[in-house]
N, C-alpha and C. Protein backbone atom coordinates (compact mmCIF):
# COMPACT_ATOMS: atom_id res chain seq x y z
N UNK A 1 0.82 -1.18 0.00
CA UNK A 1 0.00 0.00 0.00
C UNK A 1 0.87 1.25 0.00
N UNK A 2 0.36 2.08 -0.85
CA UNK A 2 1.37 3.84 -0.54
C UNK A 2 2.17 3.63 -2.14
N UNK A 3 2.85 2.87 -3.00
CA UNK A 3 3.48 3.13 -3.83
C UNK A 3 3.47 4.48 -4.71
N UNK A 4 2.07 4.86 -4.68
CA UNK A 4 1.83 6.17 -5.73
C UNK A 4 2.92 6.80 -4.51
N UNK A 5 2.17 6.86 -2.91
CA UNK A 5 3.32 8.38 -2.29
C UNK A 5 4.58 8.10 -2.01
N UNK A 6 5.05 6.57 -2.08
CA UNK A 6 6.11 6.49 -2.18
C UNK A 6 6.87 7.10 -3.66
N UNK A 7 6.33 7.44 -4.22
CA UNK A 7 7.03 7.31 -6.02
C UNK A 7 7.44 6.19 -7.14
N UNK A 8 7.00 4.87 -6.19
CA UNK A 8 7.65 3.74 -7.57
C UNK A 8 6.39 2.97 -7.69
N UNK A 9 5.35 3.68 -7.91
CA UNK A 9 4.39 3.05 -8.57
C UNK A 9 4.46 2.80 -10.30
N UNK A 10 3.80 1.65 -10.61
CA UNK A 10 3.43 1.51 -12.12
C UNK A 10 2.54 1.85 -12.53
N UNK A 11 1.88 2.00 -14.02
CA UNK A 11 0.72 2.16 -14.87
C UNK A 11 -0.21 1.57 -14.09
N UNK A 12 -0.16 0.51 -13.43
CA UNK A 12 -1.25 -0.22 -12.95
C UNK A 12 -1.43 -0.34 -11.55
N UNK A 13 -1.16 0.42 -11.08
CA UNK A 13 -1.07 1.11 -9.63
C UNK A 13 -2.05 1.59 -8.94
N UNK A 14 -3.13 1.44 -7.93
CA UNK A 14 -3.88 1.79 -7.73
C UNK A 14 -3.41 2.90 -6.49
N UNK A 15 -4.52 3.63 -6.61
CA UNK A 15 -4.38 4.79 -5.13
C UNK A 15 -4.90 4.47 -4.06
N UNK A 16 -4.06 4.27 -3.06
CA UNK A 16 -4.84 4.10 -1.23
C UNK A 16 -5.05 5.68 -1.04
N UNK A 17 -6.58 5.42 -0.91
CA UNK A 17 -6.59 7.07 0.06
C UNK A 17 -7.02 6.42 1.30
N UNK A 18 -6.57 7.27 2.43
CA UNK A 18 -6.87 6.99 4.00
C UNK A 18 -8.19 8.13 4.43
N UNK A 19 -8.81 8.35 4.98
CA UNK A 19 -9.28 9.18 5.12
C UNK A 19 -10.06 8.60 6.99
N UNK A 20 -9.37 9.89 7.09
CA UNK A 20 -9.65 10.38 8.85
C UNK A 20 -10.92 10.75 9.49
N UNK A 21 -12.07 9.99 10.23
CA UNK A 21 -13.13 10.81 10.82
C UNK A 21 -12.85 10.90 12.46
N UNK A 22 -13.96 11.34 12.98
CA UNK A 22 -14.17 11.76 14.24
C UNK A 22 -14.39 10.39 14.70
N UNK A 23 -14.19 9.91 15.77
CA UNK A 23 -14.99 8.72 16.83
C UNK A 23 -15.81 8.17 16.03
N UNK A 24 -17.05 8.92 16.31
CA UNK A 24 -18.40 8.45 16.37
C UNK A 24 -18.99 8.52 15.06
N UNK A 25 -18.34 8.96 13.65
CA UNK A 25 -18.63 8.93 12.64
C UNK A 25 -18.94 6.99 11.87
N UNK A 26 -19.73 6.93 11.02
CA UNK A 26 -19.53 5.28 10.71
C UNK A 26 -18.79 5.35 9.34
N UNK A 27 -17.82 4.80 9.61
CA UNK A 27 -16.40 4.77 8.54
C UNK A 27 -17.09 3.67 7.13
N UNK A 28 -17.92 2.87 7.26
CA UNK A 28 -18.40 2.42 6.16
C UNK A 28 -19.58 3.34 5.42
N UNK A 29 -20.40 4.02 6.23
CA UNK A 29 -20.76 5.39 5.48
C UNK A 29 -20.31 6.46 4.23
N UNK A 30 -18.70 6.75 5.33
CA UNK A 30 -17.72 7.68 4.77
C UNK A 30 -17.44 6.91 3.17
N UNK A 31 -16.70 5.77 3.53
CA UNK A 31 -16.10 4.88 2.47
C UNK A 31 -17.12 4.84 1.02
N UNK A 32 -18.18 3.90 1.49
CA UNK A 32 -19.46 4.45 0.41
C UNK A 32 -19.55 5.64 -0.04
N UNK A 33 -19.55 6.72 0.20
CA UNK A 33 -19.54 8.14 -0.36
C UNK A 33 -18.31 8.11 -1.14
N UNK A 34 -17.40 7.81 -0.48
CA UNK A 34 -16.09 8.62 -1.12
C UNK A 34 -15.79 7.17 -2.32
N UNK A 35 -16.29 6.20 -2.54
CA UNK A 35 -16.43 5.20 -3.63
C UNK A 35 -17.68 5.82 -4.72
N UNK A 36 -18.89 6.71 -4.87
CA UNK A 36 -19.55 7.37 -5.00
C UNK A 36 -18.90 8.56 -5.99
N UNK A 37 -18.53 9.33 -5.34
CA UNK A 37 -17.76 10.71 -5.90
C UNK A 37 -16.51 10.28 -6.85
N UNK A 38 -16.01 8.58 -6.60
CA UNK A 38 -14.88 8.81 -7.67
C UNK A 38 -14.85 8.57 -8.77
N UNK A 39 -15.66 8.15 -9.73
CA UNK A 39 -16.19 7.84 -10.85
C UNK A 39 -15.42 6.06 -11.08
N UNK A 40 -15.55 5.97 -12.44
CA UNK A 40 -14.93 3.94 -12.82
C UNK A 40 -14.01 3.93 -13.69
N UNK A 41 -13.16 5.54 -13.67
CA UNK A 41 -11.50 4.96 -13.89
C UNK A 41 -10.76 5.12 -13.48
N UNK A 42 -10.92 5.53 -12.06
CA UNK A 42 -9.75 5.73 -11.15
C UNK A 42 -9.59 4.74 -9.95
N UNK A 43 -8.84 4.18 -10.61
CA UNK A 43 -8.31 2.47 -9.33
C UNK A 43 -8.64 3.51 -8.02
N UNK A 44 -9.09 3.17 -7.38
CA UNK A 44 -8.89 3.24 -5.66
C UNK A 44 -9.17 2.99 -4.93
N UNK A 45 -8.58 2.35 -3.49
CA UNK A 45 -8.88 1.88 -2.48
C UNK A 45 -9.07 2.71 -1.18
N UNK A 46 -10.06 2.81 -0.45
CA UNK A 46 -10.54 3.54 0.47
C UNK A 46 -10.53 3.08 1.80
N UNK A 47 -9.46 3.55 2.76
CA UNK A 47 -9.33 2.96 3.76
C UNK A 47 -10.21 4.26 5.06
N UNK A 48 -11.29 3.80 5.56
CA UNK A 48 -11.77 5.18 6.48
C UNK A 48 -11.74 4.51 8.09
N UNK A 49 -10.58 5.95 8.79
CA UNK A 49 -9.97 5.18 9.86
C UNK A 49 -10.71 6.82 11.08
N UNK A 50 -11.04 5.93 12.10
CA UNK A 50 -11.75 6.53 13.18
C UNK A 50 -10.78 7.54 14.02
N UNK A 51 -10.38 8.66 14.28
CA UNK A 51 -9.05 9.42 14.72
C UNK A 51 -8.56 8.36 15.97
N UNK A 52 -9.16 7.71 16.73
CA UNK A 52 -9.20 7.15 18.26
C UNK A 52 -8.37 5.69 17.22
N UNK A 53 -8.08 5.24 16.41
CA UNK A 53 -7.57 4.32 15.56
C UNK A 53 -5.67 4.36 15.42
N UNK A 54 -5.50 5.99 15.45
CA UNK A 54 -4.24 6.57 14.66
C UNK A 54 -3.29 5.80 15.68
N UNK A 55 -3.51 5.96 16.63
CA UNK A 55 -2.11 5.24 17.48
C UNK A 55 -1.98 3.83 17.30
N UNK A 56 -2.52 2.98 16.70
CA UNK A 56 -2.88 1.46 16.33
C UNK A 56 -1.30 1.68 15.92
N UNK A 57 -0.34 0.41 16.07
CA UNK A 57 0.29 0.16 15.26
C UNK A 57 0.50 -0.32 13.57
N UNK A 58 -0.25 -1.36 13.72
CA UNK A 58 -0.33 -1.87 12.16
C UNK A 58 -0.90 -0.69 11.07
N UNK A 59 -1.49 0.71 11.59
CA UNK A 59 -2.27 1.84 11.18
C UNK A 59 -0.81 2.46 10.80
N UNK A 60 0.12 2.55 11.85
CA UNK A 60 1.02 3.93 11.33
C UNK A 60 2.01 3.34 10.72
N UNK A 61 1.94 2.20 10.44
CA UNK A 61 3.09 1.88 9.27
C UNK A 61 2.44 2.06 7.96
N UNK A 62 1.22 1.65 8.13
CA UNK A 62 0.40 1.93 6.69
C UNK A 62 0.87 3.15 6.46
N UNK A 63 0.60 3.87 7.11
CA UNK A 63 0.55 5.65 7.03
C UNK A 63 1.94 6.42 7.09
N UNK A 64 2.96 5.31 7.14
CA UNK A 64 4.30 6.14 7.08
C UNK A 64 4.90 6.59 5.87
N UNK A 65 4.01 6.38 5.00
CA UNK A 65 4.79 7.33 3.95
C UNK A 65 3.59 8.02 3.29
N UNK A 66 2.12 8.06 4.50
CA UNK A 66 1.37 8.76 3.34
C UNK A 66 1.40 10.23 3.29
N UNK A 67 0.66 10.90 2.38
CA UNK A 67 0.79 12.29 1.80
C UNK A 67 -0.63 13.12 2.36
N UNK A 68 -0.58 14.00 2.89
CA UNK A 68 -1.86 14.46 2.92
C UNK A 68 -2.27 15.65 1.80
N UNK A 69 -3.48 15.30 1.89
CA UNK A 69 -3.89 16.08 0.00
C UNK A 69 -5.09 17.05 0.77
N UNK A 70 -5.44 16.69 1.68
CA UNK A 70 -6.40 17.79 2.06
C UNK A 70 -6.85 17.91 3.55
């Protein structure tokens, strides 16, 4: 996961976006929407992580090389 923000992604490379809510938000909600808004040619995988999540380990290695876009 991360190759696009790492830089050695290929043509066939899909995008992990992570995307951050509050607690009490329902992260399969979020995910559905944001699968919604991206139209059917842009590879991407949607990971939606609860803020109370971020200190997880197996979470911040995912996230060690990601980029924030917004």
């Amino acid at each position: 996961m991360g190759s696009r923000a790492r830089g050695d992604w290929a043509s066939s490379s899909d995008f992990d976006v992570v995307v951050v809510v509050g607690d009490y938000v329902d992260p399969i909600d979020v995910a559905t929407r944001v699968r919604l808004l991206k139209g059917k040619s842009v590879p991407l995988n949607v990971v939606v992580l609860r803020r109370g999540e971020l200190g997880d380990p197996v979470y911040a290695e995912m996230l060690r090389y990601a980029r924030r876009i917004c």
